[in-house]
Protein backbone atom coordinates (compact mmCIF):
# COMPACT_ATOMS: atom_id res chain seq x y z
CA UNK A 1 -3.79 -23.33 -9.06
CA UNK A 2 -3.12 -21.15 -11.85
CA UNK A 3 -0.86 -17.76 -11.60
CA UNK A 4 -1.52 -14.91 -14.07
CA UNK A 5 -0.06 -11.93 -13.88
CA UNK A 6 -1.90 -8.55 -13.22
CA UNK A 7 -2.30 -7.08 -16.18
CA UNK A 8 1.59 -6.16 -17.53
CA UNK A 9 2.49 -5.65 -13.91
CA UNK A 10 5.15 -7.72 -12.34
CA UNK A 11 2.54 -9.52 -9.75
CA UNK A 12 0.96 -12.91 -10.19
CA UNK A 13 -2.44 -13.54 -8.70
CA UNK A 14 -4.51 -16.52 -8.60
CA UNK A 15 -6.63 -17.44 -11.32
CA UNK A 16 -9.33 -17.80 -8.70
CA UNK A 17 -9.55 -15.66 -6.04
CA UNK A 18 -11.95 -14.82 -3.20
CA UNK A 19 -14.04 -12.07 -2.53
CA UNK A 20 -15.71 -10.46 0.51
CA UNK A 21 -18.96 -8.91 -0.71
CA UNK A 22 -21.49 -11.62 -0.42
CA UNK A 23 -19.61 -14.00 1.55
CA UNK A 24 -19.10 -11.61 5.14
CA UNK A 25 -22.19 -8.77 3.94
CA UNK A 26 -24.86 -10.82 6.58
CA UNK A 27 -22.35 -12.55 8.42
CA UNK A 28 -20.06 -12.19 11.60
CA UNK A 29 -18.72 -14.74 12.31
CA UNK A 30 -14.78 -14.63 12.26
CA UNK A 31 -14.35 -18.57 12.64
CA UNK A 32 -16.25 -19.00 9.39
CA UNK A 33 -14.57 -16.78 7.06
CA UNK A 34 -11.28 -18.33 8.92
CA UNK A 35 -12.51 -21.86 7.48
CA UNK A 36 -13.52 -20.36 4.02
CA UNK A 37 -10.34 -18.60 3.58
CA UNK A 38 -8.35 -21.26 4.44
CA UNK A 39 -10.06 -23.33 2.57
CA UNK A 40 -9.49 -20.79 -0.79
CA UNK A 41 -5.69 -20.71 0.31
CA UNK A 42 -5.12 -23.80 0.66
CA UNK A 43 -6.02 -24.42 -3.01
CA UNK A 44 -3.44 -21.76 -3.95
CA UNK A 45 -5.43 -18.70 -3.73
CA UNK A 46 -3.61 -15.44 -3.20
CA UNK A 47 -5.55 -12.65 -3.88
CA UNK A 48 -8.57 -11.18 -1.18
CA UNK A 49 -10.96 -8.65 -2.13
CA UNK A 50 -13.18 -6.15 -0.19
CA UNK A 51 -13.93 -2.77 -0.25
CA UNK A 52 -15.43 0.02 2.45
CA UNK A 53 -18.77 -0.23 1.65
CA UNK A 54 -18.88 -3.83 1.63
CA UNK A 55 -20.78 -4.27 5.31
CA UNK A 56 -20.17 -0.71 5.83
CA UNK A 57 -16.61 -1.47 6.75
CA UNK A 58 -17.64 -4.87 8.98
CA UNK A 59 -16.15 -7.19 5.72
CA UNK A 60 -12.91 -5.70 6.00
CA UNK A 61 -12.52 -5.38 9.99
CA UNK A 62 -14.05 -9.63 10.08
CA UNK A 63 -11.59 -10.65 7.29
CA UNK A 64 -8.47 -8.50 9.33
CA UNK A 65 -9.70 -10.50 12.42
CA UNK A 66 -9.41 -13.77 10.19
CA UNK A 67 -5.88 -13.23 8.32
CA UNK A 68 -4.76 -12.61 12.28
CA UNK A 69 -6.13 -15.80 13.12
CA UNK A 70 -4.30 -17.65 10.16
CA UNK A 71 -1.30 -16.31 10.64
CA UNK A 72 -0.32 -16.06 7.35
CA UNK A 73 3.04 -14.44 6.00
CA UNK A 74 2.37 -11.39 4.56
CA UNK A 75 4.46 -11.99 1.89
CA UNK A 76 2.09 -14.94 1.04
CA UNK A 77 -1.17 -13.32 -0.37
CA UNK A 78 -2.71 -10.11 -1.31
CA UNK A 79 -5.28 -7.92 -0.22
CA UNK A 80 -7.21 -5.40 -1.65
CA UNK A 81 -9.73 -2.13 -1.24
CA UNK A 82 -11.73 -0.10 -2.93
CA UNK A 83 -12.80 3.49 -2.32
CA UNK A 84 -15.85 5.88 -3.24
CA UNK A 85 -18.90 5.22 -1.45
CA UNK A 86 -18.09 5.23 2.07
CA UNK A 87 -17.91 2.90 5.21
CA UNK A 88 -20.57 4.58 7.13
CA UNK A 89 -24.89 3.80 6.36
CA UNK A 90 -25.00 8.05 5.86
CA UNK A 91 -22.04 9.33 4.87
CA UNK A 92 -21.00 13.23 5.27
CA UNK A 93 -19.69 14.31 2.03
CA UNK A 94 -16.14 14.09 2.94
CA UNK A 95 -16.54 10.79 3.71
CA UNK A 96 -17.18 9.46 0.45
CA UNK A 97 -16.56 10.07 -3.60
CA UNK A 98 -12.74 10.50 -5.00
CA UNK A 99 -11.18 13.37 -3.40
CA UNK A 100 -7.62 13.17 -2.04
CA UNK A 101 -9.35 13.31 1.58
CA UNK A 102 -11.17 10.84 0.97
CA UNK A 103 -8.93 8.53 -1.02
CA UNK A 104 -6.39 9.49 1.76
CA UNK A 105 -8.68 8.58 4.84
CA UNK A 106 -10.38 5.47 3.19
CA UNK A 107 -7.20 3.88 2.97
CA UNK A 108 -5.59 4.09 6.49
CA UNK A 109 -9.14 2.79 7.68
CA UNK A 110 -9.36 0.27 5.39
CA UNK A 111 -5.93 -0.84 6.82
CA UNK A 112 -6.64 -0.45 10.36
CA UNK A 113 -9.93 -2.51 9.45
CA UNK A 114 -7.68 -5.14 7.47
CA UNK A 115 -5.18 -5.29 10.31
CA UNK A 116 -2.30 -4.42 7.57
CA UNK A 117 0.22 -2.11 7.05
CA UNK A 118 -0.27 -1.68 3.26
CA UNK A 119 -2.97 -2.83 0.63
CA UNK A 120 -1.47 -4.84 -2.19
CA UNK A 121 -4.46 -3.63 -4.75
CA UNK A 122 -6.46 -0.15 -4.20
CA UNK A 123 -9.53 0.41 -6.33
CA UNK A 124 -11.57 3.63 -6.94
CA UNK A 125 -14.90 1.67 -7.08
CA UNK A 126 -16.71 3.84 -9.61
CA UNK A 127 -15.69 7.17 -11.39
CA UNK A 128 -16.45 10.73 -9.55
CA UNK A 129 -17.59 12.91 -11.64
CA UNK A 130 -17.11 15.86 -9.81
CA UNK A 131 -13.46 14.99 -8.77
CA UNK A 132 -10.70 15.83 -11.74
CA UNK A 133 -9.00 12.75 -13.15
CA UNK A 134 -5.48 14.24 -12.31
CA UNK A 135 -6.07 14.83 -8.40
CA UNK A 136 -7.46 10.73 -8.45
CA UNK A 137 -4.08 9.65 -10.14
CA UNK A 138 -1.93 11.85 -7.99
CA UNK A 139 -3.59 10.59 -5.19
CA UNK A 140 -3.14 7.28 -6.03
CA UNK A 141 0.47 8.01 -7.34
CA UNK A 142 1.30 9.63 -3.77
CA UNK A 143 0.10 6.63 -2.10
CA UNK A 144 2.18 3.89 -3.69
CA UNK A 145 5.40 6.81 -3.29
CA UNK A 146 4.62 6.23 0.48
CA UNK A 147 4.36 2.50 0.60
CA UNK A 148 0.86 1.79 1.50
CA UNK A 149 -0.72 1.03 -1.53
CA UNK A 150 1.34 -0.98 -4.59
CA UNK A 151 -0.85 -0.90 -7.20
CA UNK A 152 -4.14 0.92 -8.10
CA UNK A 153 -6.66 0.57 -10.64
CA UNK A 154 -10.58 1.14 -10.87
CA UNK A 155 -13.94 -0.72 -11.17
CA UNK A 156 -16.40 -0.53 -13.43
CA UNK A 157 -15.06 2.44 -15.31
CA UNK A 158 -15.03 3.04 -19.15
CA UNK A 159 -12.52 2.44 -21.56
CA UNK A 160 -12.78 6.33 -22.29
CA UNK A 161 -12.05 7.26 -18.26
CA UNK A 162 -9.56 4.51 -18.39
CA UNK A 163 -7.56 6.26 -20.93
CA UNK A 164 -8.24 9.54 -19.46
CA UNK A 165 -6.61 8.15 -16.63
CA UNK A 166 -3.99 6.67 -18.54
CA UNK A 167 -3.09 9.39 -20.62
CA UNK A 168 -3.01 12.13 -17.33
CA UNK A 169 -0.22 9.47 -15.56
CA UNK A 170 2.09 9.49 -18.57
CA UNK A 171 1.74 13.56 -19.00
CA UNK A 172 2.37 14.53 -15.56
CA UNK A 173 5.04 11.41 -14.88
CA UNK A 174 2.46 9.94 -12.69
CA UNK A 175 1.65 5.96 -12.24
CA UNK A 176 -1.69 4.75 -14.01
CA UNK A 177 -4.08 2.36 -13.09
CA UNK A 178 -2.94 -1.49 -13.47
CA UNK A 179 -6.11 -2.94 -13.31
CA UNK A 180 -9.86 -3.12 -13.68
CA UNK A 181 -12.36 -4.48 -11.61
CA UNK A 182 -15.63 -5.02 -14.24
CA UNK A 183 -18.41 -7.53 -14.31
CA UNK A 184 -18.01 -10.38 -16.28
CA UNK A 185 -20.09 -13.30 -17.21
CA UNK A 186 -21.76 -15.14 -19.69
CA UNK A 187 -24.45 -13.04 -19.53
CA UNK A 188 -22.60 -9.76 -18.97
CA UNK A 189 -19.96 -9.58 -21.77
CA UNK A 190 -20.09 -6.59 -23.79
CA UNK A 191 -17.69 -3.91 -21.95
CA UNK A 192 -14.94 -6.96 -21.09
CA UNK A 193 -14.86 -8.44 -24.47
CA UNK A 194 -15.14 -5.35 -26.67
CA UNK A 195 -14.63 -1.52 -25.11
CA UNK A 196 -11.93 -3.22 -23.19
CA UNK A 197 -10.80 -4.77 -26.24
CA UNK A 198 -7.81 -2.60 -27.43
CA UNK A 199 -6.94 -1.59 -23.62
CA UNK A 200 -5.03 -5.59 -22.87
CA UNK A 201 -2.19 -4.81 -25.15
CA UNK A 202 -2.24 -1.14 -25.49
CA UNK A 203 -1.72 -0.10 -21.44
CA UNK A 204 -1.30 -3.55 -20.37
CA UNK A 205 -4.93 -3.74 -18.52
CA UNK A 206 -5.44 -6.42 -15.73
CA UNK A 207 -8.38 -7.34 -14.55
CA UNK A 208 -9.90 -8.76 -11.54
CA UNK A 209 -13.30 -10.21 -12.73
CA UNK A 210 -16.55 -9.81 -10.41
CA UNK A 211 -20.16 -11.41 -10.89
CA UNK A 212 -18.61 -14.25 -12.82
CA UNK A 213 -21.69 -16.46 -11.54
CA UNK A 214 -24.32 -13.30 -12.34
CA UNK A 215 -25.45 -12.46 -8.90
CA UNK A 216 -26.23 -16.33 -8.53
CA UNK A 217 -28.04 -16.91 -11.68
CA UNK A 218 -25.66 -19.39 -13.20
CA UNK A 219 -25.17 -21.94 -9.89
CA UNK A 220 -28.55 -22.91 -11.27
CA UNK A 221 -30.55 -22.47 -8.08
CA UNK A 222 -33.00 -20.29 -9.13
CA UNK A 223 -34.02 -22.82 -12.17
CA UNK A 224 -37.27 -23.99 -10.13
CA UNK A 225 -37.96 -20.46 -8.37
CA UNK A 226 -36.22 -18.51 -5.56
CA UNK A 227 -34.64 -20.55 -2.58
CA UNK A 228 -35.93 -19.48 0.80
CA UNK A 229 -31.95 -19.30 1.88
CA UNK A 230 -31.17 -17.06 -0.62
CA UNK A 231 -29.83 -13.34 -0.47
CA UNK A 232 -32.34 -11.94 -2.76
CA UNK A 233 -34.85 -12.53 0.64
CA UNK A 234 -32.55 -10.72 2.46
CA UNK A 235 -32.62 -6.91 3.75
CA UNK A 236 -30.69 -4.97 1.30
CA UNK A 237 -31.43 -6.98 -2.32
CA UNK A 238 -34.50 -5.94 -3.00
CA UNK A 239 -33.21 -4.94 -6.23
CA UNK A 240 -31.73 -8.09 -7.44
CA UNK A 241 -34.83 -9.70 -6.59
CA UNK A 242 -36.70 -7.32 -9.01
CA UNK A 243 -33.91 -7.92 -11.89
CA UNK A 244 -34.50 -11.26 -11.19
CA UNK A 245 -38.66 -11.13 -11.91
CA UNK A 246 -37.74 -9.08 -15.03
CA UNK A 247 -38.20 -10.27 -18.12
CA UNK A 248 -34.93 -10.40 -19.28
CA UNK A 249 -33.84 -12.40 -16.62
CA UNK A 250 -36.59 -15.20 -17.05
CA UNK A 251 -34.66 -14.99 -20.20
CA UNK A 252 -31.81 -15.72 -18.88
CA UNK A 253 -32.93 -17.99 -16.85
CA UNK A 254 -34.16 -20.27 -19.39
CA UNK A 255 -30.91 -20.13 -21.14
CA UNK A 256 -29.19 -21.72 -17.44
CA UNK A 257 -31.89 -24.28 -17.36
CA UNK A 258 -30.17 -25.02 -21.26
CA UNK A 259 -26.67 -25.15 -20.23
CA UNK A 260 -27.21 -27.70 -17.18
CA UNK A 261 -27.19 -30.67 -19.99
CA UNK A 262 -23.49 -29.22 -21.29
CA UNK A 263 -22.65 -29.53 -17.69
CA UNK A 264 -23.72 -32.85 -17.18
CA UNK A 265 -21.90 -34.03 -20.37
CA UNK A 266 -18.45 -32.85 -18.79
CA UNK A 267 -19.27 -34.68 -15.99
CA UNK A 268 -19.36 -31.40 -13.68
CA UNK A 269 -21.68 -28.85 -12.31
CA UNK A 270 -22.94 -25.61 -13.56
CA UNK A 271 -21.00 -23.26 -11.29
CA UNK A 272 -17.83 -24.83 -11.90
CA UNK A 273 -18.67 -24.26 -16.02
CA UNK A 274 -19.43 -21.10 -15.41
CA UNK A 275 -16.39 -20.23 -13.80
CA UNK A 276 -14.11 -22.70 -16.26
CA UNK A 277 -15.92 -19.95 -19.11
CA UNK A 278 -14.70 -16.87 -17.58
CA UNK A 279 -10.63 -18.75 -16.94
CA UNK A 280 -11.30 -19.27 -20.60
CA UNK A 281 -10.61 -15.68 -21.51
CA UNK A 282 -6.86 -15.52 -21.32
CA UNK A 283 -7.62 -11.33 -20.38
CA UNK A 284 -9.11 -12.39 -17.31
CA UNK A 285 -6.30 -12.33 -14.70
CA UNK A 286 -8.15 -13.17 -11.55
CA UNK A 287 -12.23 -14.39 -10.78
CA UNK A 288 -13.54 -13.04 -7.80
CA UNK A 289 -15.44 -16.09 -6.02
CA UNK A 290 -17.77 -15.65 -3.30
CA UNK A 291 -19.24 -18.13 -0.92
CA UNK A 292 -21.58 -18.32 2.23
CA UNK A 293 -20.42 -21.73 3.26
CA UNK A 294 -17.10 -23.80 2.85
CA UNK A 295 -18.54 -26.26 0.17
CA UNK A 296 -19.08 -23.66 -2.20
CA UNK A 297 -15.35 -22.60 -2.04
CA UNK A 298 -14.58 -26.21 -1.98
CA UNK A 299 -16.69 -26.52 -5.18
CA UNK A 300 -15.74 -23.00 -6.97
CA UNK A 301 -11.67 -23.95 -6.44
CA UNK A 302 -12.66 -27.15 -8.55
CA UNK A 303 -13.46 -25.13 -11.67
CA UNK A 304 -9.70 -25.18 -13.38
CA UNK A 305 -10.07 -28.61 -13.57
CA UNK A 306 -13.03 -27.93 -16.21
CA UNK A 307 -11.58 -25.40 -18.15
CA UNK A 308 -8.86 -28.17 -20.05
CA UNK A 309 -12.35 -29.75 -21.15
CA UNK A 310 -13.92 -26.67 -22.88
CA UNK A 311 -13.04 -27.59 -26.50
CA UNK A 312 -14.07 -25.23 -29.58
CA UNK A 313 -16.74 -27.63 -29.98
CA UNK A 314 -18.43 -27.37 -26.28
CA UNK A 315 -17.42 -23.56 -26.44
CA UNK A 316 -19.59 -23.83 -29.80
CA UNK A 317 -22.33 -25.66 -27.90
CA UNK A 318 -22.45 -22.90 -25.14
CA UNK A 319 -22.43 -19.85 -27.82
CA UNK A 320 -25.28 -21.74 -29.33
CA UNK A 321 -27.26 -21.18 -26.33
CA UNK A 322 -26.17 -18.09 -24.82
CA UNK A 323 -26.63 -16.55 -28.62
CA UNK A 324 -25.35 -13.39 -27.24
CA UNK A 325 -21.44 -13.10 -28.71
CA UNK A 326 -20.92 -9.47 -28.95
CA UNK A 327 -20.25 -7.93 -32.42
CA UNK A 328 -16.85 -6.46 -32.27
CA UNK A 329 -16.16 -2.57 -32.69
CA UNK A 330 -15.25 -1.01 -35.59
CA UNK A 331 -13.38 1.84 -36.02
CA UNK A 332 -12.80 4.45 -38.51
């Protein structure tokens, strides 16, 4: 396994990491994320993600119920949260968005849920826009002055909020965010590889990298038509199922059926090339893996052995057929 370190922070994560959302959303059984997660940790991953929404709060109580069952030292890995949109199917409005209540409250649950007595990583999973930037950071701040959270940072927010963020913690002597939780893949690249752009050296931006297979897209099992044990069938992804009957992603689609020869060249599977792409990017810090099954964490841990392989020239080949490198920004 690889180590990177978070950002400019002091912490080291796995290059790979492993990520609730998918893997406990439709499923409850404890023994089975026990033999996933092991699985993942064996291989050297450190770093656990979830958030309150995921499951409604059930992803975070099944995975405290596994890292009992492990018996891990705490010392050993980290876990993370995320806060905004609530951990109940209706939530009252105090029991969702950015406030301090809310940021408050969200984390002791997520903590009780988690069975720990801190959260290594704390997210605010989208902006608030009717919550000031200051009372988010000070918030935040407060928390990792009491020891329950040690670093914070945000998902899927601009480069603009980041700053805002950024620039409120150094007025007020306040901590800023450390890291940011966006989608990248290689059909998804715009925000990571450019908006981001100045953000890695300027406020030393970490990033822990979601999506990196595009909601299944690039595993390649959609190339002849939708699976019947897929999560698009499912209760709840009705909307990825109508992305994924747009036009744009037939587009995309055809593009995966493409890059399955590159694969085969390497001598390795789509997935793993996928993945190998995103390690690639030495501003990724961690990739957020999901699985529903312990051969696909078997299979996504094997994707550092890929990445030595991705030359200029295969990077070349893949450009060629993604045909999608964003232009970079210019500025006045």
């Amino acid at each position: 396994m690889e180590y990177r370190r978070l950002g400019k922070s002091g912490l080291k994560v796995s290059v790979l990491s492993f990520g609730s959302w998918v893997t406990f959303k439709y499923q409850a059984d404890v023994d089975d994320a026990v033999a996933m997660m092991k699985v993942a940790y064996d291989a050297g991953v450190n770093f656990f993600d979830n958030a309150e929404v995921y499951a409604h709060g059930q992803s975070e109580v099944i995975m405290g119920k596994a890292l009992q069952k492990l018996g891990w030292t705490r010392d050993s890995y980290t876990v993370s949260s995320k806060v905004m949109f609530g951990a109940v199917t209706d939530p009252l409005p105090t029991q969702r968005g950015l406030s301090r209540k809310h940021i408050y409250e969200a984390c002791h649950q997520a903590m009780e849920r988690l069975q720990v007595d801190y959260l290594d990583l704390y997210f605010c999973h989208r902006p608030d826009p009717e919550v000031p930037v200051e009372e988010v950071v000070r918030a935040m701040t407060e928390l990792i002055h009491q020891g329950k959270v040690f670093y914070w940072g945000t998902s899927e927010w601009s480069a603009q909020q980041l700053m805002e963020a950024y620039g409120v913690a150094r007025q007020y002597n306040l901590i800023p965010p450390t890291m940011e939780q966006p989608q990248y893949n290689m059909f998804h690249r715009y925000r990571f590889e450019v908006e981001y752009g100045r953000l890695y050296d300027a406020i030393g931006l970490g990033t822990t990298i979601w999506s990196p297979l595009a909601s299944g897209l690039l595993t390649g099992k959609y190339n002849d038509g939708i699976p019947e044990d897929t999560r698009m069938n499912l209760a709840g992804y009705e909307w990825l199922r109508e992305m994924f009957e747009s036009e744009e992603w037939q587009a995309r689609l055809q593009k995966v059926r493409e890059l399955v020869p590159i694969a085969e060249e390497l001598g390795t599977t789509l997935p793993k090339l996928a993945l190998a792409w995103c390690i690639k990017n030495p501003n990724v810090s961690t990739i957020i893996t999901g699985a529903s099954r312990v051969s696909q964490v078997e299979e996504n841990m094997q994707a550092l052995e890929v990445v030595p392989q991705l030359t200029d020239d295969v990077m070349e080949k893949i450009e060629a057929v993604l045909d999608n490198k964003p232009e970079p920004m210019e500025f006045q």
